[in-house]
PDB file of N, CA and C in Angstrom:
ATOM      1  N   UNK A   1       0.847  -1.172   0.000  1.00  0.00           N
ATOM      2  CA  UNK A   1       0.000   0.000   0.000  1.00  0.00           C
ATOM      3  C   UNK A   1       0.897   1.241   0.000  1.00  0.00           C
ATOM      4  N   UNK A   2       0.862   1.837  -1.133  1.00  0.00           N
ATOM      5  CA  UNK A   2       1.914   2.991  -1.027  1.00  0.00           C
ATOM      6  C   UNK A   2       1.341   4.373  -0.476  1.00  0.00           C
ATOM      7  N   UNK A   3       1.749   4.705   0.120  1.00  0.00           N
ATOM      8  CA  UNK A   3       1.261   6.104   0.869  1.00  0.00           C
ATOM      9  C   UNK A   3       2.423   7.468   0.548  1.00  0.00           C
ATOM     10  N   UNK A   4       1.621   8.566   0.418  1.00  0.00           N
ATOM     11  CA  UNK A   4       1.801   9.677   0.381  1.00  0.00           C
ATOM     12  C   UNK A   4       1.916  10.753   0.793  1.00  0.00           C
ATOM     13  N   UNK A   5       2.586  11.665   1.227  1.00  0.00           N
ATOM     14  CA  UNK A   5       2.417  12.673   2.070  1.00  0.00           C
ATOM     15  C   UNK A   5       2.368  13.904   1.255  1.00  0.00           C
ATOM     16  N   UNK A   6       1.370  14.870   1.791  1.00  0.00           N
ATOM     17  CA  UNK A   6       1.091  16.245   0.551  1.00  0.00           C
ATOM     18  C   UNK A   6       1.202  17.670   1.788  1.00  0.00           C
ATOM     19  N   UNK A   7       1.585  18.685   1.973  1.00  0.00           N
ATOM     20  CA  UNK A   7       1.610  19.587   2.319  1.00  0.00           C
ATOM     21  C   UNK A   7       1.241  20.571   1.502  1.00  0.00           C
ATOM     22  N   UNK A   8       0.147  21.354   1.968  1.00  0.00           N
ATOM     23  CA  UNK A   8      -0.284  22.670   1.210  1.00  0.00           C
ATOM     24  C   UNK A   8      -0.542  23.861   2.417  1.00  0.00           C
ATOM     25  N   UNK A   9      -0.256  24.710   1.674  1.00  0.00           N
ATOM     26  CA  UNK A   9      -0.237  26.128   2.348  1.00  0.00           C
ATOM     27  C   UNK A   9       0.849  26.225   3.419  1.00  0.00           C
ATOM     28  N   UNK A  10       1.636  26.190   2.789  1.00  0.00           N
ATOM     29  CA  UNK A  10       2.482  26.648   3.640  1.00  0.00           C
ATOM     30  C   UNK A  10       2.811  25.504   4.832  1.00  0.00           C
ATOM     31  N   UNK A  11       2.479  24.160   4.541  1.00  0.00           N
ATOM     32  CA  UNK A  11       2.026  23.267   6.203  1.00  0.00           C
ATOM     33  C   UNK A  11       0.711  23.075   6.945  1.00  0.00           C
ATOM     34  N   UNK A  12      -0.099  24.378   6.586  1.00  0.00           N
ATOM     35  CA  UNK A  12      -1.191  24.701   7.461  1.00  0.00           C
ATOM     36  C   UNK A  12      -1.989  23.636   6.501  1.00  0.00           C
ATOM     37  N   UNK A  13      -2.087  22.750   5.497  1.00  0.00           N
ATOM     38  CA  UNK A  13      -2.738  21.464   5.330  1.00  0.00           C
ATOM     39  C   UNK A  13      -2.301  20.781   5.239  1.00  0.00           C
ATOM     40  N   UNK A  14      -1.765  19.050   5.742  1.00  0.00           N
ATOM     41  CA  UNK A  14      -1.246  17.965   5.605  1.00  0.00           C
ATOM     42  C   UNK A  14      -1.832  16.721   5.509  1.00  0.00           C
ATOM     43  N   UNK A  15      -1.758  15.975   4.438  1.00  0.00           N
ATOM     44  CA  UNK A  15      -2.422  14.592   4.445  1.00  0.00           C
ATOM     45  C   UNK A  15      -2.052  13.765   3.772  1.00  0.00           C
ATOM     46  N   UNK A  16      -2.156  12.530   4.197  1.00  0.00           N
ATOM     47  CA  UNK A  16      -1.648  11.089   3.630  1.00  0.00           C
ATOM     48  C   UNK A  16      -2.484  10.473   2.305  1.00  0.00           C
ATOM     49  N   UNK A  17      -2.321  10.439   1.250  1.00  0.00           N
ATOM     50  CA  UNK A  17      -3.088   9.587   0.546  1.00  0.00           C
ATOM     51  C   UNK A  17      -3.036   8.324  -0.300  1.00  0.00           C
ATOM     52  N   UNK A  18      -3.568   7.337  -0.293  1.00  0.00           N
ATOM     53  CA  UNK A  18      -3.112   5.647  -0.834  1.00  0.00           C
ATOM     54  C   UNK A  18      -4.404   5.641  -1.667  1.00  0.00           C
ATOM     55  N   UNK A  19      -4.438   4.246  -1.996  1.00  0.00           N
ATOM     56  CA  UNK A  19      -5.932   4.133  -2.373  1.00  0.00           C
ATOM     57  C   UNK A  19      -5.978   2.449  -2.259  1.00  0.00           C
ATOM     58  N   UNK A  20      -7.246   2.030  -2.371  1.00  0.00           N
ATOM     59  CA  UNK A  20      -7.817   0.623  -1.434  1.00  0.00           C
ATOM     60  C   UNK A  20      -8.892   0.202  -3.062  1.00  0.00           C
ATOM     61  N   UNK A  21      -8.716  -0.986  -3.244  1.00  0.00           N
ATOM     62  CA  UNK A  21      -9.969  -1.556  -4.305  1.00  0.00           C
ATOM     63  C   UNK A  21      -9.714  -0.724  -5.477  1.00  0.00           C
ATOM     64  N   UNK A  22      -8.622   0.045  -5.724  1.00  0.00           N
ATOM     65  CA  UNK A  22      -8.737   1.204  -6.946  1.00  0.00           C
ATOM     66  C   UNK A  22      -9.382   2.413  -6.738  1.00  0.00           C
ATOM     67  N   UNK A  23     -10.140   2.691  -5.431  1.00  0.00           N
ATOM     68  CA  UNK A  23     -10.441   3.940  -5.376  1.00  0.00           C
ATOM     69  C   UNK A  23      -9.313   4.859  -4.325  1.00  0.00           C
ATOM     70  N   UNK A  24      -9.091   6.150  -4.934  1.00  0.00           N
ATOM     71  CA  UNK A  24      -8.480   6.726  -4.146  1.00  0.00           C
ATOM     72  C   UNK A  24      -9.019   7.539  -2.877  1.00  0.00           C
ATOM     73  N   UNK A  25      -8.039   7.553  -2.045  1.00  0.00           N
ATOM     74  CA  UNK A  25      -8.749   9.048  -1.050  1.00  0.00           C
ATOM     75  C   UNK A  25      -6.969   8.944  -0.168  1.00  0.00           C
ATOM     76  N   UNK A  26      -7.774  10.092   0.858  1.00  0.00           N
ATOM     77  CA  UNK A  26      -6.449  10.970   1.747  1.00  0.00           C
ATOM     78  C   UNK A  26      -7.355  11.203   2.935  1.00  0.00           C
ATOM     79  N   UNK A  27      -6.468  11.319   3.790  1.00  0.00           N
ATOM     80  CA  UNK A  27      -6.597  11.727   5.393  1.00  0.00           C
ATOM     81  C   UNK A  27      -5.523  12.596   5.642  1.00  0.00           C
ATOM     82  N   UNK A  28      -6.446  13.795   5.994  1.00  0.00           N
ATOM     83  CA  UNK A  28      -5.624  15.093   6.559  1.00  0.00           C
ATOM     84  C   UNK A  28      -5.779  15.626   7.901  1.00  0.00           C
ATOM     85  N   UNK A  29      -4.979  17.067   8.353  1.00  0.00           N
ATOM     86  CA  UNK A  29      -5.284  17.696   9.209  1.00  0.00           C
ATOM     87  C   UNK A  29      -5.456  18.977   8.887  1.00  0.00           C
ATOM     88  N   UNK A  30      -6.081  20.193   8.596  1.00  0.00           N
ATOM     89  CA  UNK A  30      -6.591  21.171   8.041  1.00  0.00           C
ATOM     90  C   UNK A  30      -5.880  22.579   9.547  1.00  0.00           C
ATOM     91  N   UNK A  31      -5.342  23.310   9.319  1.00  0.00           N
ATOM     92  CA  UNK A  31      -4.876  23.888  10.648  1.00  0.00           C
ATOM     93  C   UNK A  31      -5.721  25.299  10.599  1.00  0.00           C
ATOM     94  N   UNK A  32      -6.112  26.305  11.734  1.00  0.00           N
ATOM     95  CA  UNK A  32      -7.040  27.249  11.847  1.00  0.00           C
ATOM     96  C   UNK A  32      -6.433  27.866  10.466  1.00  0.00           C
ATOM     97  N   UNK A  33      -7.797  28.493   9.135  1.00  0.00           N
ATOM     98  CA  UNK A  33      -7.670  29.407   8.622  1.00  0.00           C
ATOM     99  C   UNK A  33      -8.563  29.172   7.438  1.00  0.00           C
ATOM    100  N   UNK A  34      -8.312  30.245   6.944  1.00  0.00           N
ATOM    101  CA  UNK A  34      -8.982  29.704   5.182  1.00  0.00           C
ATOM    102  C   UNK A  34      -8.463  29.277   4.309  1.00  0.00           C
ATOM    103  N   UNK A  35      -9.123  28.178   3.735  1.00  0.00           N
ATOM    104  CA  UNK A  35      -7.808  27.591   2.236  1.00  0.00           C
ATOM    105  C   UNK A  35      -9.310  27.316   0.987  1.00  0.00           C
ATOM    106  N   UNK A  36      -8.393  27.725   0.083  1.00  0.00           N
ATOM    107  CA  UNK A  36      -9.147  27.594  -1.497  1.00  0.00           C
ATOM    108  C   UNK A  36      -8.997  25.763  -2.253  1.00  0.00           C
ATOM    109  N   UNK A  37      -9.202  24.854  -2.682  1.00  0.00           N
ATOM    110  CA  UNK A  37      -9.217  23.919  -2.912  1.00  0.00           C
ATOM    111  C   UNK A  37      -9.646  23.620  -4.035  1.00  0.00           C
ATOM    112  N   UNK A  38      -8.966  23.560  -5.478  1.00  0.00           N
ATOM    113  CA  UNK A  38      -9.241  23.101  -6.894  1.00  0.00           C
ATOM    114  C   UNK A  38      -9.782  21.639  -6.456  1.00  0.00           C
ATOM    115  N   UNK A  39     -10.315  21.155  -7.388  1.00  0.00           N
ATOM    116  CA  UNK A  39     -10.843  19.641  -8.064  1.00  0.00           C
ATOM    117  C   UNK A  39     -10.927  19.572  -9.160  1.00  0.00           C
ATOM    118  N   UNK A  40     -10.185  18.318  -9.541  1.00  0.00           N
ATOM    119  CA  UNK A  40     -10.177  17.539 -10.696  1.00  0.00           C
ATOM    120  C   UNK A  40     -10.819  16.324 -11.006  1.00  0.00           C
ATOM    121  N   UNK A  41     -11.276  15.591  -9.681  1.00  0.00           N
ATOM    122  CA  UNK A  41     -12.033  14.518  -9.590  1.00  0.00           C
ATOM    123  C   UNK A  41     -13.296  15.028  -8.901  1.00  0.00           C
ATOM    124  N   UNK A  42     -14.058  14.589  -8.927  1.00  0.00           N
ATOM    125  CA  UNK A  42     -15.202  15.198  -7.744  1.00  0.00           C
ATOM    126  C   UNK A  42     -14.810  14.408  -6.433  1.00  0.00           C
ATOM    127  N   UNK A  43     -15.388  14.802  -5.465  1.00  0.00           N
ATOM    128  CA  UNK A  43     -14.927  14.904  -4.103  1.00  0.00           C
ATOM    129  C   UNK A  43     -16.075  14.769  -2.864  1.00  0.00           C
ATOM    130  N   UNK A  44     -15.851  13.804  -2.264  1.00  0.00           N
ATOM    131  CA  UNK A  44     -16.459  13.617  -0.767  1.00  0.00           C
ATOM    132  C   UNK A  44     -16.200  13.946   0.139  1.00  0.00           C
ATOM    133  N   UNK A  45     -16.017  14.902   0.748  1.00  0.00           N
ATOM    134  CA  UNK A  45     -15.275  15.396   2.033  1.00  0.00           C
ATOM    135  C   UNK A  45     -15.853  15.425   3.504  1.00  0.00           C
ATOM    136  N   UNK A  46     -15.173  14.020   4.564  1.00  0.00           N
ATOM    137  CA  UNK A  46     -16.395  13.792   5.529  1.00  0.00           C
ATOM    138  C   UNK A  46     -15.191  14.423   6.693  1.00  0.00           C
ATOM    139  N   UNK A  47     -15.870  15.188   7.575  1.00  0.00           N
ATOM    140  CA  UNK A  47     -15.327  16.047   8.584  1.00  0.00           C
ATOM    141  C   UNK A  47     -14.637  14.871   9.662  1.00  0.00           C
ATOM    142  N   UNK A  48     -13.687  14.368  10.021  1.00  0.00           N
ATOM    143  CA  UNK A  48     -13.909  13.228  10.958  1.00  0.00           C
ATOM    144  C   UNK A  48     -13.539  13.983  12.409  1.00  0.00           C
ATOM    145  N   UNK A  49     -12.915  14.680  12.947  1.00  0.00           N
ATOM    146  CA  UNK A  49     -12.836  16.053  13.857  1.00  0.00           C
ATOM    147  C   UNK A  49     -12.882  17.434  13.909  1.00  0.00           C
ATOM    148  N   UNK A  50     -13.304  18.289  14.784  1.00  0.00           N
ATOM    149  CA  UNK A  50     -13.024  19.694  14.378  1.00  0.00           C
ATOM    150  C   UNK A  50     -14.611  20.011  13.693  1.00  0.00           C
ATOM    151  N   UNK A  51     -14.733  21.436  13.258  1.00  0.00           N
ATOM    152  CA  UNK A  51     -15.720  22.067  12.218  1.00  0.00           C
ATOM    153  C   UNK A  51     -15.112  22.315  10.729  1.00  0.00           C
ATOM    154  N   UNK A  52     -15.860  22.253  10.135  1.00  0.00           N
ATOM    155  CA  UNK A  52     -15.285  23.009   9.155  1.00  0.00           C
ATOM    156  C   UNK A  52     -16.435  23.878   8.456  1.00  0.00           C
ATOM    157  N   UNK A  53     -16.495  25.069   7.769  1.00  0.00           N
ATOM    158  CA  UNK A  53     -17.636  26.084   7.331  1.00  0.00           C
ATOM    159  C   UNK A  53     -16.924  26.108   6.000  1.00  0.00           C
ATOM    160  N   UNK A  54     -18.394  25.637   5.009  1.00  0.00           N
ATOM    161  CA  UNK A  54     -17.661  25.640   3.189  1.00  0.00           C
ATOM    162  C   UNK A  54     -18.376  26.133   2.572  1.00  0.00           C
ATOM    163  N   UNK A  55     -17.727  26.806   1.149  1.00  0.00           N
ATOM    164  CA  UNK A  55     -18.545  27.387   0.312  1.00  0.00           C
ATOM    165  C   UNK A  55     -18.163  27.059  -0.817  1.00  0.00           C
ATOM    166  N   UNK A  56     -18.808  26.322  -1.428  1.00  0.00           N
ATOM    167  CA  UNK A  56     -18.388  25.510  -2.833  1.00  0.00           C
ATOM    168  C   UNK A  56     -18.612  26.284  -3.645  1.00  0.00           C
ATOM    169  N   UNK A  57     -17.621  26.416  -4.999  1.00  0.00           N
ATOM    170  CA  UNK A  57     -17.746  27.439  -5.799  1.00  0.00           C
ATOM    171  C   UNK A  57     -18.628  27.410  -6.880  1.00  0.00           C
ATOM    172  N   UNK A  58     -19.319  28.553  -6.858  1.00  0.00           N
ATOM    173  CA  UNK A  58     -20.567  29.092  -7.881  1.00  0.00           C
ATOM    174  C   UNK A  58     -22.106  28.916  -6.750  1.00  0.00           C
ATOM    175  N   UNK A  59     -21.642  28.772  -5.140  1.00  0.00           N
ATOM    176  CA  UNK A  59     -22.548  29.229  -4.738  1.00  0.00           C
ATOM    177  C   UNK A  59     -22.149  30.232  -3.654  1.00  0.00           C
ATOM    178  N   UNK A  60     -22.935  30.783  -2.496  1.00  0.00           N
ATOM    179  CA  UNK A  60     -22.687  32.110  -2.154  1.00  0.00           C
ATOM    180  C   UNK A  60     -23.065  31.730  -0.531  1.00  0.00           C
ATOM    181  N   UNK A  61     -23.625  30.933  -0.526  1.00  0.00           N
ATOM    182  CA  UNK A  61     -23.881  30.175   1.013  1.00  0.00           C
ATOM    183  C   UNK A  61     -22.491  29.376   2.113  1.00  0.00           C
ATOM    184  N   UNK A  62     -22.117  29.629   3.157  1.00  0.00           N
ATOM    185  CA  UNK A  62     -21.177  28.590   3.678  1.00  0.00           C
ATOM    186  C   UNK A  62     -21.710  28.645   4.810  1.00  0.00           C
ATOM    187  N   UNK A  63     -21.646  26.899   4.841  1.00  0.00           N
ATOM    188  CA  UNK A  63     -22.456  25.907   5.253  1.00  0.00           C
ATOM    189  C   UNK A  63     -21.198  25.373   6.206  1.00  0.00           C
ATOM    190  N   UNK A  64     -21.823  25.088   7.551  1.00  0.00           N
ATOM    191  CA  UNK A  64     -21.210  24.575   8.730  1.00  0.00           C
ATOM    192  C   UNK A  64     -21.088  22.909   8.380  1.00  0.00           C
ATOM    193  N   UNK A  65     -19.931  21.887   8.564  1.00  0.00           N
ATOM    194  CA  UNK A  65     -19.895  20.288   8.943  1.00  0.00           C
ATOM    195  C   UNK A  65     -18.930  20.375   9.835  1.00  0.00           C
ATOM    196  N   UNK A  66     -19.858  19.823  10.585  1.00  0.00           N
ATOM    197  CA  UNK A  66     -19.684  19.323  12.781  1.00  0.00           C
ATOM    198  C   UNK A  66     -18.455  18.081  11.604  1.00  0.00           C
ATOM    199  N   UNK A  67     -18.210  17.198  12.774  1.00  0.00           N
ATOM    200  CA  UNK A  67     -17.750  16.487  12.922  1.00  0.00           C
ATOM    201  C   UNK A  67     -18.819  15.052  12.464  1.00  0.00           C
ATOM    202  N   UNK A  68     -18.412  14.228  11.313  1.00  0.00           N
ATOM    203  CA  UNK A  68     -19.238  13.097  11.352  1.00  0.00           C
ATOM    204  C   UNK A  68     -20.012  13.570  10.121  1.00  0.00           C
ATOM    205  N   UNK A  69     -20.006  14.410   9.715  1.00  0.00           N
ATOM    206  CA  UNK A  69     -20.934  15.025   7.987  1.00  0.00           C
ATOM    207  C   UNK A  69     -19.895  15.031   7.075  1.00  0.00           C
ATOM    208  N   UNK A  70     -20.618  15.196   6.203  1.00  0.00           N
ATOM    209  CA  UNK A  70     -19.913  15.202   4.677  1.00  0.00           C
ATOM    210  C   UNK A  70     -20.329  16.165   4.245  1.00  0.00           C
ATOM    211  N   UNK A  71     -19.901  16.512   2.776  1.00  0.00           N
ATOM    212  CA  UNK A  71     -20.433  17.011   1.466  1.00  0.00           C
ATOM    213  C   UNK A  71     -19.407  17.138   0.345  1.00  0.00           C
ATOM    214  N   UNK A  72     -20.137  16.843  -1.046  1.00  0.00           N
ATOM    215  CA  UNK A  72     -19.648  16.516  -1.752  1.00  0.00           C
ATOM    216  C   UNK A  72     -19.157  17.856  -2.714  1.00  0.00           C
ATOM    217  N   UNK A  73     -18.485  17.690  -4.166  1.00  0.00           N
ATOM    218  CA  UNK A  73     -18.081  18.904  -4.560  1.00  0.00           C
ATOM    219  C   UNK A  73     -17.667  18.326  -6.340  1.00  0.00           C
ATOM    220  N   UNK A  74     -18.139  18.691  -6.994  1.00  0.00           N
ATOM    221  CA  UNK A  74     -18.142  17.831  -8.879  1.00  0.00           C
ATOM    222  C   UNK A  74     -16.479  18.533  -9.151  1.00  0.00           C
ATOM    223  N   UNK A  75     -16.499  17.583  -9.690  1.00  0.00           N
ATOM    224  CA  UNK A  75     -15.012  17.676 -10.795  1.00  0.00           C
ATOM    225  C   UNK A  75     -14.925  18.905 -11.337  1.00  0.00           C
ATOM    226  N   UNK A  76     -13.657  19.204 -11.264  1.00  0.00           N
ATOM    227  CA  UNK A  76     -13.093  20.905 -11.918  1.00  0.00           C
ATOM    228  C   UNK A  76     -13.841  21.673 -11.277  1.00  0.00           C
ATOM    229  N   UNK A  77     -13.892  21.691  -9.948  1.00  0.00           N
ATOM    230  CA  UNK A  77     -14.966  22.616  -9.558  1.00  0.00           C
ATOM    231  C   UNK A  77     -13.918  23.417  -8.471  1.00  0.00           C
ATOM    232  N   UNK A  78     -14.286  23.403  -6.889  1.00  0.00           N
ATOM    233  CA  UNK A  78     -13.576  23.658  -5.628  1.00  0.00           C
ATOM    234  C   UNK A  78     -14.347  24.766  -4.662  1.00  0.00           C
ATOM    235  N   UNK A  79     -13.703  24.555  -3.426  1.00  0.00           N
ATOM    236  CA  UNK A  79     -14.389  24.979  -2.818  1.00  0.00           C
ATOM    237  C   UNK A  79     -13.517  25.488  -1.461  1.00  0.00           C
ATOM    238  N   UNK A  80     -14.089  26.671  -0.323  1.00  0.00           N
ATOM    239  CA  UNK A  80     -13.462  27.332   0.259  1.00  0.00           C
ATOM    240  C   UNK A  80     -13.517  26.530   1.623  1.00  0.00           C
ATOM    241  N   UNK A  81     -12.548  26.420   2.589  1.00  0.00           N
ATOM    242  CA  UNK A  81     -13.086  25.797   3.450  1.00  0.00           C
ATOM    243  C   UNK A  81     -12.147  26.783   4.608  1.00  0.00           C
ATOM    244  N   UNK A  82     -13.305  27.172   5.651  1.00  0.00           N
ATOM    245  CA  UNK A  82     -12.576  27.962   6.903  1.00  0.00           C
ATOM    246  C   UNK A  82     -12.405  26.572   7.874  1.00  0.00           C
ATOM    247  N   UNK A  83     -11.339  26.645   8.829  1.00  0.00           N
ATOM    248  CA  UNK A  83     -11.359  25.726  10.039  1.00  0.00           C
ATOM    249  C   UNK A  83     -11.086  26.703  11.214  1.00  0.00           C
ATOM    250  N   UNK A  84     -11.674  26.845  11.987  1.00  0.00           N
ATOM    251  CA  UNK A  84     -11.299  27.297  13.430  1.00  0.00           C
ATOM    252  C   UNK A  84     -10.048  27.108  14.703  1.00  0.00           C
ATOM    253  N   UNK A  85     -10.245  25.861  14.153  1.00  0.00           N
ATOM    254  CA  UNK A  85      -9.228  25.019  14.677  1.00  0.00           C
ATOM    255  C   UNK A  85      -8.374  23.563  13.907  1.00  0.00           C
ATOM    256  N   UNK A  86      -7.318  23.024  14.677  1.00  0.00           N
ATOM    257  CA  UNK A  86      -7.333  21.770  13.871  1.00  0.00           C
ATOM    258  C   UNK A  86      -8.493  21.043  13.633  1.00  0.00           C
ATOM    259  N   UNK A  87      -8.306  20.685  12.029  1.00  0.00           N
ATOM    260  CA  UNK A  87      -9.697  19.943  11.690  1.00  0.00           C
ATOM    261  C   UNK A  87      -9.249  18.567  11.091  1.00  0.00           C
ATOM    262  N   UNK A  88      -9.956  17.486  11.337  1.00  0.00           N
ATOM    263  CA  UNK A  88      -9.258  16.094  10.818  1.00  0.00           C
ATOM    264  C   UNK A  88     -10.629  15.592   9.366  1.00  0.00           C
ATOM    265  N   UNK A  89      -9.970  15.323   8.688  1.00  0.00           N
ATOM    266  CA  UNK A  89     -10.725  14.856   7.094  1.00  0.00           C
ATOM    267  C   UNK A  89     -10.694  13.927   6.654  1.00  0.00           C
ATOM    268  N   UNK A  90     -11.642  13.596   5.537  1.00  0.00           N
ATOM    269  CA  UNK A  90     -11.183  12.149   5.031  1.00  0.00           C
ATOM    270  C   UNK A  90     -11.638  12.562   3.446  1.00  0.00           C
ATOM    271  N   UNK A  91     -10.579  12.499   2.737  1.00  0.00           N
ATOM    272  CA  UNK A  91     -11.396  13.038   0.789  1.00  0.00           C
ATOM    273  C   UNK A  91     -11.542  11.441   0.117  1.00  0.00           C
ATOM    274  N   UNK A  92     -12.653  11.090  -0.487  1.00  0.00           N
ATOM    275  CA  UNK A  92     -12.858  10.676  -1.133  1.00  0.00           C
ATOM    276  C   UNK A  92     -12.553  10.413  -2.391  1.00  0.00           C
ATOM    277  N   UNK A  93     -12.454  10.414  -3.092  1.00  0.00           N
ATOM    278  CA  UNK A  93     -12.566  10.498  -4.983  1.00  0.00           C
ATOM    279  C   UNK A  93     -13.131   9.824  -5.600  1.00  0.00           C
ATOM    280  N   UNK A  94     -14.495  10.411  -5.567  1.00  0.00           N
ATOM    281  CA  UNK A  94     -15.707   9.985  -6.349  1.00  0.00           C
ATOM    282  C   UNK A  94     -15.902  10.000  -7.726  1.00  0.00           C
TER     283      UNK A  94
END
């Protein structure tokens, strides 16, 4: 199982990603702030600690996930995500 390590922003995002059965995904830690997030695959993003408040792009709403929610996000798309604090993730690639 080959694993990966990705740093973005500066550090303030870090996560591991492999993939299982041919599908991929990553487990991160998201650190207090705002970060912008391209997609190329569409995307499942389930909160597994922490909050996170998102605003997926081409809408104008940001929407609170507690801990234990998801939401998803289409290919070539992306979306804004504030964290308050450390936040723990899990991305999909749907």
């Amino acid at each position: 199982m080959p694993v990966t390590h990705n740093s973005y922003f500066e550090g303030a995002v870090q996560s591991v990603d492999s993939s299982r059965h041919g599908r991929k995904f990553s487990v991160g830690i998201m650190s207090e702030g705002t970060h912008h997030f391209s997609t190329g695959a569409a995307e499942r993003m389930t909160v597994i600690s922490g909050l996170l408040c998102v605003k997926v792009d081409g809408t104008s709403d940001w929407i609170f996930y507690p801990a234990g929610t998801n939401f998803e996000v289409a290919a070539n798309s992306g979306f804004d995500a504030k964290a308050t604090g450390d936040t723990a993730y899990q991305c999909e690639y749907i």
